[in-house]
PDB file of N, CA and C in Angstrom:
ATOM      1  N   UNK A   1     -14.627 -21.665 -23.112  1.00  0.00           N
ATOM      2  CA  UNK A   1     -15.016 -20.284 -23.163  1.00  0.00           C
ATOM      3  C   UNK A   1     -13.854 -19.392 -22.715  1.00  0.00           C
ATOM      4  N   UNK A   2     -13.458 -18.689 -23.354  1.00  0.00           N
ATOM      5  CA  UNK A   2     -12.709 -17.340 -23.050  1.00  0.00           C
ATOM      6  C   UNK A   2     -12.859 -16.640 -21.914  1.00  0.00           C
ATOM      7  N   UNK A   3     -11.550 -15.925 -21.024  1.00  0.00           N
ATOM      8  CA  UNK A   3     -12.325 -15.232 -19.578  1.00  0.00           C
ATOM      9  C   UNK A   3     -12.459 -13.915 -19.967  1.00  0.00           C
ATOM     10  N   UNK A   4     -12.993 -12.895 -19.709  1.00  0.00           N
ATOM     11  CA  UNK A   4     -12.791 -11.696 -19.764  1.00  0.00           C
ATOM     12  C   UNK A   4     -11.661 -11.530 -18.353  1.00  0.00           C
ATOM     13  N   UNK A   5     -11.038 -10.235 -19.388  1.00  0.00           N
ATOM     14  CA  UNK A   5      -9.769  -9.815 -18.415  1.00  0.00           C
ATOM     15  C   UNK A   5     -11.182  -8.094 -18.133  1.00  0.00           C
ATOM     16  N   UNK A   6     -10.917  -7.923 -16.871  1.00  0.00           N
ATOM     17  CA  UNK A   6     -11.380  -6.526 -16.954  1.00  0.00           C
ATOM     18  C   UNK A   6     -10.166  -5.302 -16.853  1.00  0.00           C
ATOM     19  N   UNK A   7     -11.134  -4.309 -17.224  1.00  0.00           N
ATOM     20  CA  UNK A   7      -9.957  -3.056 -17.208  1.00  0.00           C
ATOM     21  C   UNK A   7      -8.912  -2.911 -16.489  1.00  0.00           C
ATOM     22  N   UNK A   8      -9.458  -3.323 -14.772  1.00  0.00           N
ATOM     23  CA  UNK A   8      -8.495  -3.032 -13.646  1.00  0.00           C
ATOM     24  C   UNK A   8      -7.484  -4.064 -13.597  1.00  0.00           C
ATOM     25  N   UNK A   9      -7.993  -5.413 -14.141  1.00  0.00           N
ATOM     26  CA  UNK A   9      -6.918  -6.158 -14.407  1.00  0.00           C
ATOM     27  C   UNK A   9      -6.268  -5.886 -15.035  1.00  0.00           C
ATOM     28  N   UNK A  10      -6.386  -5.809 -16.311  1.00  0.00           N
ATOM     29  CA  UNK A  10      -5.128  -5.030 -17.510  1.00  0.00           C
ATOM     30  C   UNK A  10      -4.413  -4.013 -16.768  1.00  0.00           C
ATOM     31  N   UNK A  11      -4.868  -2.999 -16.065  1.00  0.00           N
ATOM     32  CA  UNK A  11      -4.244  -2.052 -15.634  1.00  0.00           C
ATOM     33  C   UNK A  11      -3.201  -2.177 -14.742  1.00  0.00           C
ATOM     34  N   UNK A  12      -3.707  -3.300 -13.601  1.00  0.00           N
ATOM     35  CA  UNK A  12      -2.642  -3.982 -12.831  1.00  0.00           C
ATOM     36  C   UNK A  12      -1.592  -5.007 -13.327  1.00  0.00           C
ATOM     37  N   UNK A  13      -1.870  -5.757 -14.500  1.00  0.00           N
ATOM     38  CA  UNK A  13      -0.875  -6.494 -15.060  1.00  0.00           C
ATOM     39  C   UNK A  13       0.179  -5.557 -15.415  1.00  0.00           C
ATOM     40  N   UNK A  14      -0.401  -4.084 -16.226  1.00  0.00           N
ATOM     41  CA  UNK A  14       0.772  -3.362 -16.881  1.00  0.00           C
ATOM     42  C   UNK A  14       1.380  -2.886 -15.589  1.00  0.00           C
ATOM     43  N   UNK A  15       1.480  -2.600 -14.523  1.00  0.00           N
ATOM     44  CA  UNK A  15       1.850  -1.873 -13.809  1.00  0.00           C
ATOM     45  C   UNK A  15       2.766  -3.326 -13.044  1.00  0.00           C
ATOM     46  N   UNK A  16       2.579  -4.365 -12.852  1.00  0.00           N
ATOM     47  CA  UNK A  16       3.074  -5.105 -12.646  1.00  0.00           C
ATOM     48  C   UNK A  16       4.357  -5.521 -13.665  1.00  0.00           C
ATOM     49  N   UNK A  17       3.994  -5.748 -14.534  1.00  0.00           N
ATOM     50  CA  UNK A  17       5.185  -5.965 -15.891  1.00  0.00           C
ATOM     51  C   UNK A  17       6.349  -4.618 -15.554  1.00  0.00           C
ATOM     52  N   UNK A  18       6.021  -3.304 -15.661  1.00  0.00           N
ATOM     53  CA  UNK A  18       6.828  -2.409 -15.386  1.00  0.00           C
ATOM     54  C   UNK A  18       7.510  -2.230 -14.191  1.00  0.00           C
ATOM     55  N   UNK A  19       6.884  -2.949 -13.377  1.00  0.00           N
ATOM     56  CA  UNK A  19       8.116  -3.142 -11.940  1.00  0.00           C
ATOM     57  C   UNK A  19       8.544  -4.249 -12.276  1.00  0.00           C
ATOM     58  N   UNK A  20       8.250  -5.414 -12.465  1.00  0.00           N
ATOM     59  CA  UNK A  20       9.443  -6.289 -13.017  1.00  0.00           C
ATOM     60  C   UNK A  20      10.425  -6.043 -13.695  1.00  0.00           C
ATOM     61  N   UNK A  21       9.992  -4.781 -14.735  1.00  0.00           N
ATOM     62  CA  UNK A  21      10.992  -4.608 -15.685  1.00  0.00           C
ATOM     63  C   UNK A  21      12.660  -3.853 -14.603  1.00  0.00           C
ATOM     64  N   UNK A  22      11.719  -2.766 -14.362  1.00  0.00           N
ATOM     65  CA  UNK A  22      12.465  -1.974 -13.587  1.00  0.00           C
ATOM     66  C   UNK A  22      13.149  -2.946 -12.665  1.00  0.00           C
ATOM     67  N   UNK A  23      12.789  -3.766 -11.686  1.00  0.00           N
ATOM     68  CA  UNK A  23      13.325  -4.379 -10.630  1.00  0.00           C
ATOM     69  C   UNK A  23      14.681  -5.565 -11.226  1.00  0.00           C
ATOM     70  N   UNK A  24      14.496  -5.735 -12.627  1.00  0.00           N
ATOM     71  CA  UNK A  24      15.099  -6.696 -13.312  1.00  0.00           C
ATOM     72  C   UNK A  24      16.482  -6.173 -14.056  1.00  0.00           C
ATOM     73  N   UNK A  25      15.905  -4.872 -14.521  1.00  0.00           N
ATOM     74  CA  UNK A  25      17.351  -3.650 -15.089  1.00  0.00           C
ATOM     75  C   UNK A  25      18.009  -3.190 -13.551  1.00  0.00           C
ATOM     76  N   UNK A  26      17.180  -2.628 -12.150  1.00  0.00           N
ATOM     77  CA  UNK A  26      18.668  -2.289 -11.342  1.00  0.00           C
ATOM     78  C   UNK A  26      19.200  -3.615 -10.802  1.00  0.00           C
ATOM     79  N   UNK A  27      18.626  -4.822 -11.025  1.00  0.00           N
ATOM     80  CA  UNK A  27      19.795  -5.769 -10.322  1.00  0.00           C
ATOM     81  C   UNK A  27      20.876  -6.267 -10.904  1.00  0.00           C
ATOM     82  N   UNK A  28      20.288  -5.920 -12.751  1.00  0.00           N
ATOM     83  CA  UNK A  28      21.812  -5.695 -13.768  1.00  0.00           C
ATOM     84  C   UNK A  28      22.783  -4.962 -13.633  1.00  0.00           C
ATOM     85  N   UNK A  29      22.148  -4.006 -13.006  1.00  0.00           N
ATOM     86  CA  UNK A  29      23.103  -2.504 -13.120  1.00  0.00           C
ATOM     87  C   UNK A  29      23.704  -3.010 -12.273  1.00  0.00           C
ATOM     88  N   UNK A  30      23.771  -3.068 -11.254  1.00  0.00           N
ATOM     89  CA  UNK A  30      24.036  -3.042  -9.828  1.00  0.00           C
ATOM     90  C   UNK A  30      23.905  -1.535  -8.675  1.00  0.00           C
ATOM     91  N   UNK A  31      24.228  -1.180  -7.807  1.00  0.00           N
ATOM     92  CA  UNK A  31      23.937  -0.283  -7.151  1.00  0.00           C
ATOM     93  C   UNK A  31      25.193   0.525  -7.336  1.00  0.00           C
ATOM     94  N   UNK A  32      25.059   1.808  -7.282  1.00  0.00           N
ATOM     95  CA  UNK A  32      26.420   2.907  -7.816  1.00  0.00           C
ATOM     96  C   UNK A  32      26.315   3.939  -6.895  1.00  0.00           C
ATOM     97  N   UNK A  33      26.550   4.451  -5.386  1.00  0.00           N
ATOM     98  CA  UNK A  33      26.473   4.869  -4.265  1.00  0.00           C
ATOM     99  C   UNK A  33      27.358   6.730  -4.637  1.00  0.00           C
ATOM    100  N   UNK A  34      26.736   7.294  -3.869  1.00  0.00           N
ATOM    101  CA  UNK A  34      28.002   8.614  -4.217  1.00  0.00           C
ATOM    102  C   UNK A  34      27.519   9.347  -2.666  1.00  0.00           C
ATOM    103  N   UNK A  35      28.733  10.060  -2.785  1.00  0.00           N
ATOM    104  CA  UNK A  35      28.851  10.702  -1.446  1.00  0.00           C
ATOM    105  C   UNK A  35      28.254  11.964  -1.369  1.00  0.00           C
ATOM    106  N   UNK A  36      28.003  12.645  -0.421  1.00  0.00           N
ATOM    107  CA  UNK A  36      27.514  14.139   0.028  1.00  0.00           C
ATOM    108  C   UNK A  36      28.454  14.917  -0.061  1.00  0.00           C
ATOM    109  N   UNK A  37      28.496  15.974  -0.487  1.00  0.00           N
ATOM    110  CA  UNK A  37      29.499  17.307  -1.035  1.00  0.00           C
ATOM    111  C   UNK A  37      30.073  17.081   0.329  1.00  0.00           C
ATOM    112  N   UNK A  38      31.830  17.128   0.431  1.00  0.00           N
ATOM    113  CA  UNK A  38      32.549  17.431   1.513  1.00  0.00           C
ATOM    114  C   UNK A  38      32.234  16.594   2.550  1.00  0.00           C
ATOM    115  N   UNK A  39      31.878  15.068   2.013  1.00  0.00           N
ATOM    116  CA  UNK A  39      31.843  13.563   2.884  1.00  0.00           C
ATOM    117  C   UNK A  39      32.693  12.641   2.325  1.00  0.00           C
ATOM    118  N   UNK A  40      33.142  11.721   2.434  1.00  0.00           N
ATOM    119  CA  UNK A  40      33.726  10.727   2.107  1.00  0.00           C
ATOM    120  C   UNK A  40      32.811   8.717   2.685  1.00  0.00           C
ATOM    121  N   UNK A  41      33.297   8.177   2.398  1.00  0.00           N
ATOM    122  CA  UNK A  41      32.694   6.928   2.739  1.00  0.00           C
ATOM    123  C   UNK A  41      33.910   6.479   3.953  1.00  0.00           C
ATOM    124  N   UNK A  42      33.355   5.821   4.687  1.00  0.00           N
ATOM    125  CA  UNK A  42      34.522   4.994   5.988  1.00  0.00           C
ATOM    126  C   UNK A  42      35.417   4.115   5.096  1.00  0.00           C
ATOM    127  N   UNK A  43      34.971   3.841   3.518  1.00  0.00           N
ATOM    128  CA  UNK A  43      35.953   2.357   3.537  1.00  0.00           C
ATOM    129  C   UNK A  43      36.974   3.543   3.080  1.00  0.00           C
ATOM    130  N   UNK A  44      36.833   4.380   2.660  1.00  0.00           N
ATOM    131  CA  UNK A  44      37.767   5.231   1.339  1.00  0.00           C
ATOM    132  C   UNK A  44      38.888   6.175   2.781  1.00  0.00           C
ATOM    133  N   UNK A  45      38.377   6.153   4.240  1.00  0.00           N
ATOM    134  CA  UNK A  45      39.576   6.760   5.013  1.00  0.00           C
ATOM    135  C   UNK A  45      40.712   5.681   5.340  1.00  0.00           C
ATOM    136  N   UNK A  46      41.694   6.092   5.500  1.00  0.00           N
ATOM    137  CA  UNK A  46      42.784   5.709   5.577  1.00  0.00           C
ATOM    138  C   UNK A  46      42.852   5.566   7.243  1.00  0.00           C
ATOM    139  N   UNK A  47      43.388   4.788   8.172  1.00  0.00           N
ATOM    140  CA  UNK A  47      43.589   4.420   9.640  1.00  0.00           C
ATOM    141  C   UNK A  47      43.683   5.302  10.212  1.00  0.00           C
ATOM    142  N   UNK A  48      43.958   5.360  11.378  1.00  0.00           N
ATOM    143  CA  UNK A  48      44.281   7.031  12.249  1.00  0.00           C
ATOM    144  C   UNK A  48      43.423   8.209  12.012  1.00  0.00           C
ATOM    145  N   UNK A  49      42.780   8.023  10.896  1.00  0.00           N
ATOM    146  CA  UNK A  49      42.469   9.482  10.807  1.00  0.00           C
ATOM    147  C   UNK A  49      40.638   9.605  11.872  1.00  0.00           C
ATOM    148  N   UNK A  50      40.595  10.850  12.367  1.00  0.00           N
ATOM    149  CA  UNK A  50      39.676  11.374  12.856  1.00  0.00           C
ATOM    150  C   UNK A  50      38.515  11.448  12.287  1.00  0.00           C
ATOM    151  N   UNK A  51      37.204  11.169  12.124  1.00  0.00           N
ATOM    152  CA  UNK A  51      36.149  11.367  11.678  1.00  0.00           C
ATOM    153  C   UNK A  51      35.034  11.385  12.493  1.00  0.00           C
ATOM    154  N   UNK A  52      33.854  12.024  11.515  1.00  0.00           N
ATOM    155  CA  UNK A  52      32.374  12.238  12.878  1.00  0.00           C
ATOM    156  C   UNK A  52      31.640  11.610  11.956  1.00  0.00           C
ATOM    157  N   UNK A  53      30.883  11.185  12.695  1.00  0.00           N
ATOM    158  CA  UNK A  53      29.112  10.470  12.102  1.00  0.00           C
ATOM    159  C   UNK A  53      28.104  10.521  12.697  1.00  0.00           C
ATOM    160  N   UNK A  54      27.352  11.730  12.207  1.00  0.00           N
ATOM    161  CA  UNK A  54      26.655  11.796  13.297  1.00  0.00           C
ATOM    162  C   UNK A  54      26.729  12.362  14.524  1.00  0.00           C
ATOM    163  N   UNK A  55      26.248  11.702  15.530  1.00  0.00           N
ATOM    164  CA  UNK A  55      26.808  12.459  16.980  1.00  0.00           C
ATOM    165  C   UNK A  55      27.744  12.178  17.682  1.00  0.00           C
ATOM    166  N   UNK A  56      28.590  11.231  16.565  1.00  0.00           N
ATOM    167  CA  UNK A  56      29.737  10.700  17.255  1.00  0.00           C
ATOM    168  C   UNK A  56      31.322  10.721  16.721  1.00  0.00           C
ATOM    169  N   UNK A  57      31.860  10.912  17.446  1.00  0.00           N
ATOM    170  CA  UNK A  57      33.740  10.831  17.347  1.00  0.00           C
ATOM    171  C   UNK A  57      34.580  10.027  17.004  1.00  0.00           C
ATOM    172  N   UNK A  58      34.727   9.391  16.126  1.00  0.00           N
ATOM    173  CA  UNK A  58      35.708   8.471  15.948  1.00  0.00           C
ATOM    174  C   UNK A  58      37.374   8.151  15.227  1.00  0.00           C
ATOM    175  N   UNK A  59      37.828   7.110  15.952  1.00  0.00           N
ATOM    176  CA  UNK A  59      39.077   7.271  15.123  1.00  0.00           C
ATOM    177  C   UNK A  59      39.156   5.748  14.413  1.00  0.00           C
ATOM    178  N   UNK A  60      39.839   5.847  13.042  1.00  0.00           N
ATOM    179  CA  UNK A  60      39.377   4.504  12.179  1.00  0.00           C
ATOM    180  C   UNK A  60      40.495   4.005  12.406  1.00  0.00           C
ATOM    181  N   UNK A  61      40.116   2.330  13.036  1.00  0.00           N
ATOM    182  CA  UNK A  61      41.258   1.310  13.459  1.00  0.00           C
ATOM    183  C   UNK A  61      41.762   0.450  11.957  1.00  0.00           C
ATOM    184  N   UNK A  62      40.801  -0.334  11.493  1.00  0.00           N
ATOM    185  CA  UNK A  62      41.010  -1.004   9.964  1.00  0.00           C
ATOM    186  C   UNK A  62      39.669  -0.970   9.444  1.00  0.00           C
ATOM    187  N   UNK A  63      39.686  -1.078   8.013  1.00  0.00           N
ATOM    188  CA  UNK A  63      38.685  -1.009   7.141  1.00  0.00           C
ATOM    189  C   UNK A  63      38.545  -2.208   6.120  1.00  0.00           C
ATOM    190  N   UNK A  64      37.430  -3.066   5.944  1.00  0.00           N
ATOM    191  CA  UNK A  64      37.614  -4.085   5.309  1.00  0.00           C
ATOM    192  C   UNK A  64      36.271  -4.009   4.475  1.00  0.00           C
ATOM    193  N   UNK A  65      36.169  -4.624   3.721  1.00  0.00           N
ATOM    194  CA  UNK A  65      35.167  -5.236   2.554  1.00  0.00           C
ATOM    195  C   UNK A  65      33.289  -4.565   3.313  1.00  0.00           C
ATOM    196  N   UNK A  66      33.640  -5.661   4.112  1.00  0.00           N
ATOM    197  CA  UNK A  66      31.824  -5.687   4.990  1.00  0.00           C
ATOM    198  C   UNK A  66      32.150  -4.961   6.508  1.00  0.00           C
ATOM    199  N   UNK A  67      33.129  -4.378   6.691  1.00  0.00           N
ATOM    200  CA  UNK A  67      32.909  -3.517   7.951  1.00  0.00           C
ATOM    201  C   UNK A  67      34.098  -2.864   8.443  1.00  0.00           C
ATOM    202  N   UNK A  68      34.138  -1.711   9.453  1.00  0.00           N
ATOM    203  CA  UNK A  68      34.884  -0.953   9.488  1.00  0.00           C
ATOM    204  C   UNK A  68      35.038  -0.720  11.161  1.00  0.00           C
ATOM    205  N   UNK A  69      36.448  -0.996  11.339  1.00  0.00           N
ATOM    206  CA  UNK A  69      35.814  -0.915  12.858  1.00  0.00           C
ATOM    207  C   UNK A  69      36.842   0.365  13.208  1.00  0.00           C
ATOM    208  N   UNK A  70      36.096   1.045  14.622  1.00  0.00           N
ATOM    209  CA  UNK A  70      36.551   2.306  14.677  1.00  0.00           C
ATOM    210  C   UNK A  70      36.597   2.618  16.127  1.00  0.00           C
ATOM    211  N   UNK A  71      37.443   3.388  16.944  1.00  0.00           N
ATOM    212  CA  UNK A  71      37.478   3.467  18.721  1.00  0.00           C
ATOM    213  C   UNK A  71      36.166   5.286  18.579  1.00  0.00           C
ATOM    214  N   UNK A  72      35.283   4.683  19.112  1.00  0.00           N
ATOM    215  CA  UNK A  72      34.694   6.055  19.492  1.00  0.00           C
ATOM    216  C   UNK A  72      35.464   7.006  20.687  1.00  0.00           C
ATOM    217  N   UNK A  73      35.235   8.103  20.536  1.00  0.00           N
ATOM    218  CA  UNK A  73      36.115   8.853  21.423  1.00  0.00           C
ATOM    219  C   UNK A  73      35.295   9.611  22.252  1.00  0.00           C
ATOM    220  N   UNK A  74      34.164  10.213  21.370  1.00  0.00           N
ATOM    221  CA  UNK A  74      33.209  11.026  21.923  1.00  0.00           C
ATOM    222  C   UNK A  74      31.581  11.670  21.677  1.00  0.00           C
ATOM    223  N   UNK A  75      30.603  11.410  22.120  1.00  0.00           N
ATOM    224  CA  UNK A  75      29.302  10.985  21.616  1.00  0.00           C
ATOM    225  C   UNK A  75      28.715  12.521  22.126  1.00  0.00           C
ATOM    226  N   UNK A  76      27.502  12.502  21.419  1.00  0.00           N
ATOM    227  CA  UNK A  76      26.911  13.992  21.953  1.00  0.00           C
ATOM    228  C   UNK A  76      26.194  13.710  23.519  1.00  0.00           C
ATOM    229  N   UNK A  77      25.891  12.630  23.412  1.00  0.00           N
ATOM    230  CA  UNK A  77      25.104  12.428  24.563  1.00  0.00           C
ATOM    231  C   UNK A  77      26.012  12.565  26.229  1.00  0.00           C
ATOM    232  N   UNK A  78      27.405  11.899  26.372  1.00  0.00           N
ATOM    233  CA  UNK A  78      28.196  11.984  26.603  1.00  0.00           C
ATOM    234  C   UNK A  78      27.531  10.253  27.504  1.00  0.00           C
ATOM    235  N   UNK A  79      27.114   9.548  27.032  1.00  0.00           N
ATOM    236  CA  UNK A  79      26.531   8.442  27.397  1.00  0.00           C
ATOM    237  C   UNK A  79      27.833   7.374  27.206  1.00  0.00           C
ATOM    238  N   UNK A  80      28.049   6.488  28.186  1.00  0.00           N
ATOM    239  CA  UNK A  80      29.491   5.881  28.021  1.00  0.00           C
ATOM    240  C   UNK A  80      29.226   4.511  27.377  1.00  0.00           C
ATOM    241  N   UNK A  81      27.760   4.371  26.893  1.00  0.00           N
ATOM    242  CA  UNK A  81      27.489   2.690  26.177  1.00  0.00           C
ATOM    243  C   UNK A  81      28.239   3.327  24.572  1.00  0.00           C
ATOM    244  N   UNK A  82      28.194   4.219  23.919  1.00  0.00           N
ATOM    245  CA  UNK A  82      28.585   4.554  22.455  1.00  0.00           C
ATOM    246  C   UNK A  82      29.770   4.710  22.824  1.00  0.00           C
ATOM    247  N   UNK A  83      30.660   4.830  23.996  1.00  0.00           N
ATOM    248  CA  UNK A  83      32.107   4.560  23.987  1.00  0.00           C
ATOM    249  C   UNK A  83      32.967   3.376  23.158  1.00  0.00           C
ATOM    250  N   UNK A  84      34.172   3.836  22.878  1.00  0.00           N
ATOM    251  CA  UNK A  84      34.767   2.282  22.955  1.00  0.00           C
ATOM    252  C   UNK A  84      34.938   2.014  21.308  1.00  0.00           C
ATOM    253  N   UNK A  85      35.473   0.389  21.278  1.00  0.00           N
ATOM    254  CA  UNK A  85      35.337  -0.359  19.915  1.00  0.00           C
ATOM    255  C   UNK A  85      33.847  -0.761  19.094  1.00  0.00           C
ATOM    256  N   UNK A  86      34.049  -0.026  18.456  1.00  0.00           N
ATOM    257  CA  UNK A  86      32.315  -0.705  17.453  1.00  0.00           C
ATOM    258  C   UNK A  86      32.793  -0.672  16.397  1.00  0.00           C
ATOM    259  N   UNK A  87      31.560  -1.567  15.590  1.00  0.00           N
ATOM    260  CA  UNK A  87      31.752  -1.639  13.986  1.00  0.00           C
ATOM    261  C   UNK A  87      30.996  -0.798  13.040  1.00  0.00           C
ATOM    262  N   UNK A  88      31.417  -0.256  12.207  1.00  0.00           N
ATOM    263  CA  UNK A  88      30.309   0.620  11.625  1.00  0.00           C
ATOM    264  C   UNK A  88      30.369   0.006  10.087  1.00  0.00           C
ATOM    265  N   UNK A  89      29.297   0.224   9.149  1.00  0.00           N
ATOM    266  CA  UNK A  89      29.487  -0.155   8.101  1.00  0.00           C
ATOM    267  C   UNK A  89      30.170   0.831   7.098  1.00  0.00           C
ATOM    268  N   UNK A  90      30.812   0.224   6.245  1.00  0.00           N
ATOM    269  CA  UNK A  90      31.912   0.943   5.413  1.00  0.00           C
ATOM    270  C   UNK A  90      31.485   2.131   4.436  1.00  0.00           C
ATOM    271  N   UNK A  91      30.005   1.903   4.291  1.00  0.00           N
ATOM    272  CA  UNK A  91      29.115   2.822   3.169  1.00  0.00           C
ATOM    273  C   UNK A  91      28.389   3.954   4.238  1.00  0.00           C
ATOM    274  N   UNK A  92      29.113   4.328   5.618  1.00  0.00           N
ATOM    275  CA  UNK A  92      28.607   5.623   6.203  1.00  0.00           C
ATOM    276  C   UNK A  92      29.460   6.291   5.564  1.00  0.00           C
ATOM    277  N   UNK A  93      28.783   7.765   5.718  1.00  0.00           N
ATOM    278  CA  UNK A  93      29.568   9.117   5.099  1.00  0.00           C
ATOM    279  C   UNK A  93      29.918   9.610   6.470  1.00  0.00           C
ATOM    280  N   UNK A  94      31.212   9.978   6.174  1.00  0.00           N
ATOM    281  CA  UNK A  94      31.628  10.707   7.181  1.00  0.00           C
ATOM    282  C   UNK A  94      32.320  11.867   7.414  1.00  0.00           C
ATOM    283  N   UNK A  95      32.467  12.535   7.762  1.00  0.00           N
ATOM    284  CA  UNK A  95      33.369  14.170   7.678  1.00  0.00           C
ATOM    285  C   UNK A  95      34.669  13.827   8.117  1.00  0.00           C
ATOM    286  N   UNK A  96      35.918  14.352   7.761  1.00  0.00           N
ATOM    287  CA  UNK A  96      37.223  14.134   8.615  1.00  0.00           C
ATOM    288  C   UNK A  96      37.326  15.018   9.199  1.00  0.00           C
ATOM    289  N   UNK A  97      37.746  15.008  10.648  1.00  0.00           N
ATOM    290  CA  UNK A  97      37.865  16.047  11.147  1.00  0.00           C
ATOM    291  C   UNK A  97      39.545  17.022  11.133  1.00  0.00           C
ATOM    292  N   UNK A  98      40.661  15.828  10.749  1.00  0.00           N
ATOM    293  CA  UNK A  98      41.509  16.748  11.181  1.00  0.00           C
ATOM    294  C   UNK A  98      42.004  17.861   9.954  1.00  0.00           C
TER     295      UNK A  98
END
């Protein structure tokens, strides 16, 4: 014997098929990132230079593939744990300051 599909099923299969579809075309595409008017990305600054993120100060030490490491200088909080060497990821936007 044959099953009946009901309406809400059909309805959820199609809606299912169309996120597959979709989920199946952006992992072809791949992801294509763009910046904020008058931002740049951390991997795209060059060493030395000054930049902010956020509430914080930094100056960029080297920049690599999967991370970017940078000496904070100065935080809004003026809290001394965001001091120092950290890593930030390369796909923050950041302002230059100088």
């Amino acid at each position: 014997m044959k099953r009946k599909i009901s309406k809400q099923d059909k309805e959820y299969n199609k809606k299912l098929r169309a996120i597959k579809t979709l989920a199946s075309k952006a992992l072809k595409q791949g992801v294509k990132l763009k910046c904020s008017p008058g931002r740049k990305f951390l991997k795209n600054v060059s060493a030395g230079r000054l930049v902010k993120c956020g509430n914080s100060e930094a100056v960029v030490l080297e920049s690599t593939d999967t991370s970017c490491i940078v000496i904070v200088t100065k935080h809004k909080s003026d809290d001394s744990f965001y001091l120092g060497t950290r890593r930030w990821g390369p796909e923050s936007e950041v302002e230059l300051l100088d």
